[in-house]
Protein backbone atom coordinates (compact mmCIF):
# COMPACT_ATOMS: atom_id res chain seq x y z
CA UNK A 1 4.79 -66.85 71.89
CA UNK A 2 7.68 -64.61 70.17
CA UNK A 3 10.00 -62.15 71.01
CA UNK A 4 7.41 -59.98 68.97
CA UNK A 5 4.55 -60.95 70.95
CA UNK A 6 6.45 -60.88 74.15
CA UNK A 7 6.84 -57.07 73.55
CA UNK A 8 3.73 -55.83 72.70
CA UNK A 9 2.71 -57.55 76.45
CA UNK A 10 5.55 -55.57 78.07
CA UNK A 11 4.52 -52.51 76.14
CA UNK A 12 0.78 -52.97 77.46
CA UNK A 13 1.82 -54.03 81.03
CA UNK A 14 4.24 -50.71 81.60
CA UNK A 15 1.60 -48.70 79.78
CA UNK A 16 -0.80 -50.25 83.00
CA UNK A 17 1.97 -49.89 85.14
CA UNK A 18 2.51 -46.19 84.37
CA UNK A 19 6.23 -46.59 83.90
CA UNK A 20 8.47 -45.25 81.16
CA UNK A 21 11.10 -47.42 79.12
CA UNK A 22 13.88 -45.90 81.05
CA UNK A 23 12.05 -46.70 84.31
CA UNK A 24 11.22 -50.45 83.16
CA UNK A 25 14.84 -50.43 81.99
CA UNK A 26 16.27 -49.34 85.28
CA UNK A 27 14.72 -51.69 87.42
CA UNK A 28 14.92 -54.51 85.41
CA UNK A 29 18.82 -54.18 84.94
CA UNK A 30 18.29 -54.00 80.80
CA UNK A 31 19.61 -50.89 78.92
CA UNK A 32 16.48 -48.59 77.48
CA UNK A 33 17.35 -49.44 73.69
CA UNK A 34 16.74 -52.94 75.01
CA UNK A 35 13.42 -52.30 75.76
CA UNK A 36 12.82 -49.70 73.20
CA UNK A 37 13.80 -52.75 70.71
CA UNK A 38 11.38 -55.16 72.39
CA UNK A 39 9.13 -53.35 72.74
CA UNK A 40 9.35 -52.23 68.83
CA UNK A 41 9.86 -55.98 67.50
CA UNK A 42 13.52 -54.44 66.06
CA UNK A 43 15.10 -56.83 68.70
CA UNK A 44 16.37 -60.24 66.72
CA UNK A 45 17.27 -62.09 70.06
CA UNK A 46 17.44 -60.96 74.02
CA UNK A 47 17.75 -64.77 75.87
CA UNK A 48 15.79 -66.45 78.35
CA UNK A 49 17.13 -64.81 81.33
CA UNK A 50 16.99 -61.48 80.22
CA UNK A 51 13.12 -62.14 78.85
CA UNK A 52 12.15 -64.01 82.07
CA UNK A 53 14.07 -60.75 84.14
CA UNK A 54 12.30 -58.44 82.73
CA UNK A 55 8.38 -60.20 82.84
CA UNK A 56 9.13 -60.84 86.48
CA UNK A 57 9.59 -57.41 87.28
CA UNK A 58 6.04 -56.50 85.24
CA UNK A 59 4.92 -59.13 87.01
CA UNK A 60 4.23 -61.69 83.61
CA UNK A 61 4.54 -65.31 83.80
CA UNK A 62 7.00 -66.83 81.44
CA UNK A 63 4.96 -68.23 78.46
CA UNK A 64 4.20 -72.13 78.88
CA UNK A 65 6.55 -73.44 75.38
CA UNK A 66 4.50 -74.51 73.09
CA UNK A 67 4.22 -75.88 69.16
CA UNK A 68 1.46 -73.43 68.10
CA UNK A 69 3.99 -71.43 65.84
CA UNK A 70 5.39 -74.54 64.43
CA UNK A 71 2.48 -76.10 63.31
CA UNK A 72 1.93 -72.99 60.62
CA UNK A 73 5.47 -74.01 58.96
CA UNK A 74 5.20 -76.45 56.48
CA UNK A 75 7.84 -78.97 57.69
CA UNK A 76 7.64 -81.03 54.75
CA UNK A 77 7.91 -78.53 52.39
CA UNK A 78 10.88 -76.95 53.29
CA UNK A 79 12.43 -80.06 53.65
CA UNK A 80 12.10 -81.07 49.97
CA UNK A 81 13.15 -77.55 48.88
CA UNK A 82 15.87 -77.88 50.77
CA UNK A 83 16.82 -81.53 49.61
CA UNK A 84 16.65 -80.24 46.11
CA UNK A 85 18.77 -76.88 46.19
CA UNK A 86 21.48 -78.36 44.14
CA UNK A 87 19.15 -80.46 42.25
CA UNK A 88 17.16 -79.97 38.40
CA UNK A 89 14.61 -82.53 39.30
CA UNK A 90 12.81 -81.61 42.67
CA UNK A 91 11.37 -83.73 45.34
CA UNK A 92 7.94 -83.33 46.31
CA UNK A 93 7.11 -82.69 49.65
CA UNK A 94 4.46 -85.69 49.17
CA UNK A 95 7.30 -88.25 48.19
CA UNK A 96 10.00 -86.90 51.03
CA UNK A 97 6.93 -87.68 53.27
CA UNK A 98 6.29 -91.23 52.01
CA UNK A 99 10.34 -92.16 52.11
CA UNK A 100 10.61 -90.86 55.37
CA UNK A 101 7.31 -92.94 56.57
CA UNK A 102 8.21 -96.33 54.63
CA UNK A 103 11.94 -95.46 54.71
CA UNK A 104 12.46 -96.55 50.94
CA UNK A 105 13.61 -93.94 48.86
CA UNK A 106 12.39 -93.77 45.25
CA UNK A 107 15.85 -94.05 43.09
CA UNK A 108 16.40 -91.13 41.56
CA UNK A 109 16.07 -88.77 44.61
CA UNK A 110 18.46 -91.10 46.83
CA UNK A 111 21.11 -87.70 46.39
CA UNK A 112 18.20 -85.41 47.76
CA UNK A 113 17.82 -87.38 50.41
CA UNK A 114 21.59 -87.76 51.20
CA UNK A 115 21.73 -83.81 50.82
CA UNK A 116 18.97 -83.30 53.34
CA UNK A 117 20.26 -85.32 55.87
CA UNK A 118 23.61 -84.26 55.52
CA UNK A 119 23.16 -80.61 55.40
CA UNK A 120 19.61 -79.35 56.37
CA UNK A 121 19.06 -77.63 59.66
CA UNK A 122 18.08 -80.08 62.36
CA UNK A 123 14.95 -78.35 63.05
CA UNK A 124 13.81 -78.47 59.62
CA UNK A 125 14.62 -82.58 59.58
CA UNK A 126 12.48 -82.88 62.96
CA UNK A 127 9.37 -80.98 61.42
CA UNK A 128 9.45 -83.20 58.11
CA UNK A 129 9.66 -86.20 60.42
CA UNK A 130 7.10 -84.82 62.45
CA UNK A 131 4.22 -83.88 59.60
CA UNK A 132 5.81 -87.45 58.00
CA UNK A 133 4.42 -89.38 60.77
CA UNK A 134 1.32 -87.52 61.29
CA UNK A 135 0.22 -87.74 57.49
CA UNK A 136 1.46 -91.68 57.65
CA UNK A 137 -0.58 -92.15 61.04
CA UNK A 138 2.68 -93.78 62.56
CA UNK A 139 4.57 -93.04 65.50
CA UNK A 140 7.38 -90.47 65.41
CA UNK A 141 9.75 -93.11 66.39
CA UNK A 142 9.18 -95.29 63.71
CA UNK A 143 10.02 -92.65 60.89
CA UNK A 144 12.67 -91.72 62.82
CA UNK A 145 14.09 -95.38 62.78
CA UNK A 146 13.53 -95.27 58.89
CA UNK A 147 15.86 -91.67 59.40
CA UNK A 148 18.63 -94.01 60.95
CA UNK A 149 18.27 -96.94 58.20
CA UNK A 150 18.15 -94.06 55.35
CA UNK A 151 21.26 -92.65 56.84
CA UNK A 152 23.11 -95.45 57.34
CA UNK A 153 21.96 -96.65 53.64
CA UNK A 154 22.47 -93.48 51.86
CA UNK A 155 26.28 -93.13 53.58
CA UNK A 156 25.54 -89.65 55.06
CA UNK A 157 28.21 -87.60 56.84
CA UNK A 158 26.06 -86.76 59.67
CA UNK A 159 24.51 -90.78 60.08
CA UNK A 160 25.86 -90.48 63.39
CA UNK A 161 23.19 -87.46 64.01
CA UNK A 162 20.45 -89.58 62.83
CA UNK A 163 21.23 -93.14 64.60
C-alpha cells in the first residue's frame, strides 16, 4: 500500500465517519493541508508516525508491509539501464542477470558492472539481485556472494557495501 492508496482509505473512512478534514485534522494533531494533501495524493511523504496517527484515530490498521508494489518494477531492467548511463554499448537486462547469478562478468561490460555497483541506488541493486536469483532458480544468498566476489574483483568504491 502507498501514500496514494492510504488516502483514498482515509478519504472513505471520514466520509463514513461523517467528519470534515479540519475535524480529522484536529483530532489527529495533523494540520488540514496535511490531510487535504493525503487525501488528494499531492502529498510526496508524511512518515510512519504521522500515517499510523492518523489511521488510529479512523480507526485503520496499519497496512501489513508487503512486496506487491515491487514485484511490478522490473529490477533487472533498471539495473542495466542504470549500469550503462555513461556507456555506448548497453547491457542487457538478460546478461546483468546471468553475471549476477554465475558471478562472471562477460569482458566488455566489466565497467557497467563497476558503475552499477558503485553508484546505483541500493534498492535498485537488491531488486536485480532479487529477479537474478529467481530467474537463475538459486538462492538470494548465493548471487549475493557472487555481488561480494564481483565487487571485490571489479575494485568498486562501495565493495565494502557489497561484502
Amino acid at each position: 500500500m502507498n501514500l496514494t492508496d492510504i488516502g483514498r482509505s482515509v478519504r472513505t473512512r471520514r466520509a463514513e465517519l461523517g467528519l470534515s478534514q479540519a475535524q480529522l485534522a484536529h483530532l489527529s494533531g495533523l494540520s488540514r493541508q496535511t490531510v487535504v494533501g493525503l487525501e488528494n495524493a499531492t502529498l510526496e511523504d508524511l512518515g510512519v508516525n504521522r500515517v499510523a496517527q492518523l489511521l488510529s484515530v479512523l480507526g485503520l490498521d496499519i497496512p501489513e508491509p508487503s512486496t506487491r508494489s515491487r514485484v511490478k518494477k522490473r529490477g533487472l531492467w533498471m539495473a542495466a539501464k542504470t549500469a550503462s548511463v555513461s556507456y555506448a554499448k548497453e547491457l542487457a537486462p538478460e546478461a546483468l542477470a546471468q553475471a549476477l547469478a554465475s558471478g562472471a562478468v562477460p569482458q566488455p561490460f566489466a565497467p557497467h558492472l563497476a558503475h552499477l555497483l558503485d553508484e546505483a541506488p541500493v534498492p535498485i541493486v537488491v531488486m536485480a539481485v532479487e529477479e537474478a536469483a529467481s530467474r537463475a532458480r538459486v538462492p538470494p544468498r548465493q548471487v549475493w556472494r557472487n555481488v561480494a566476489r564481483l565487487a571485490n574483483t571489479l575494485s568498486v568504491h562501495r565493495r565494502g557495501l557489497w561484502t
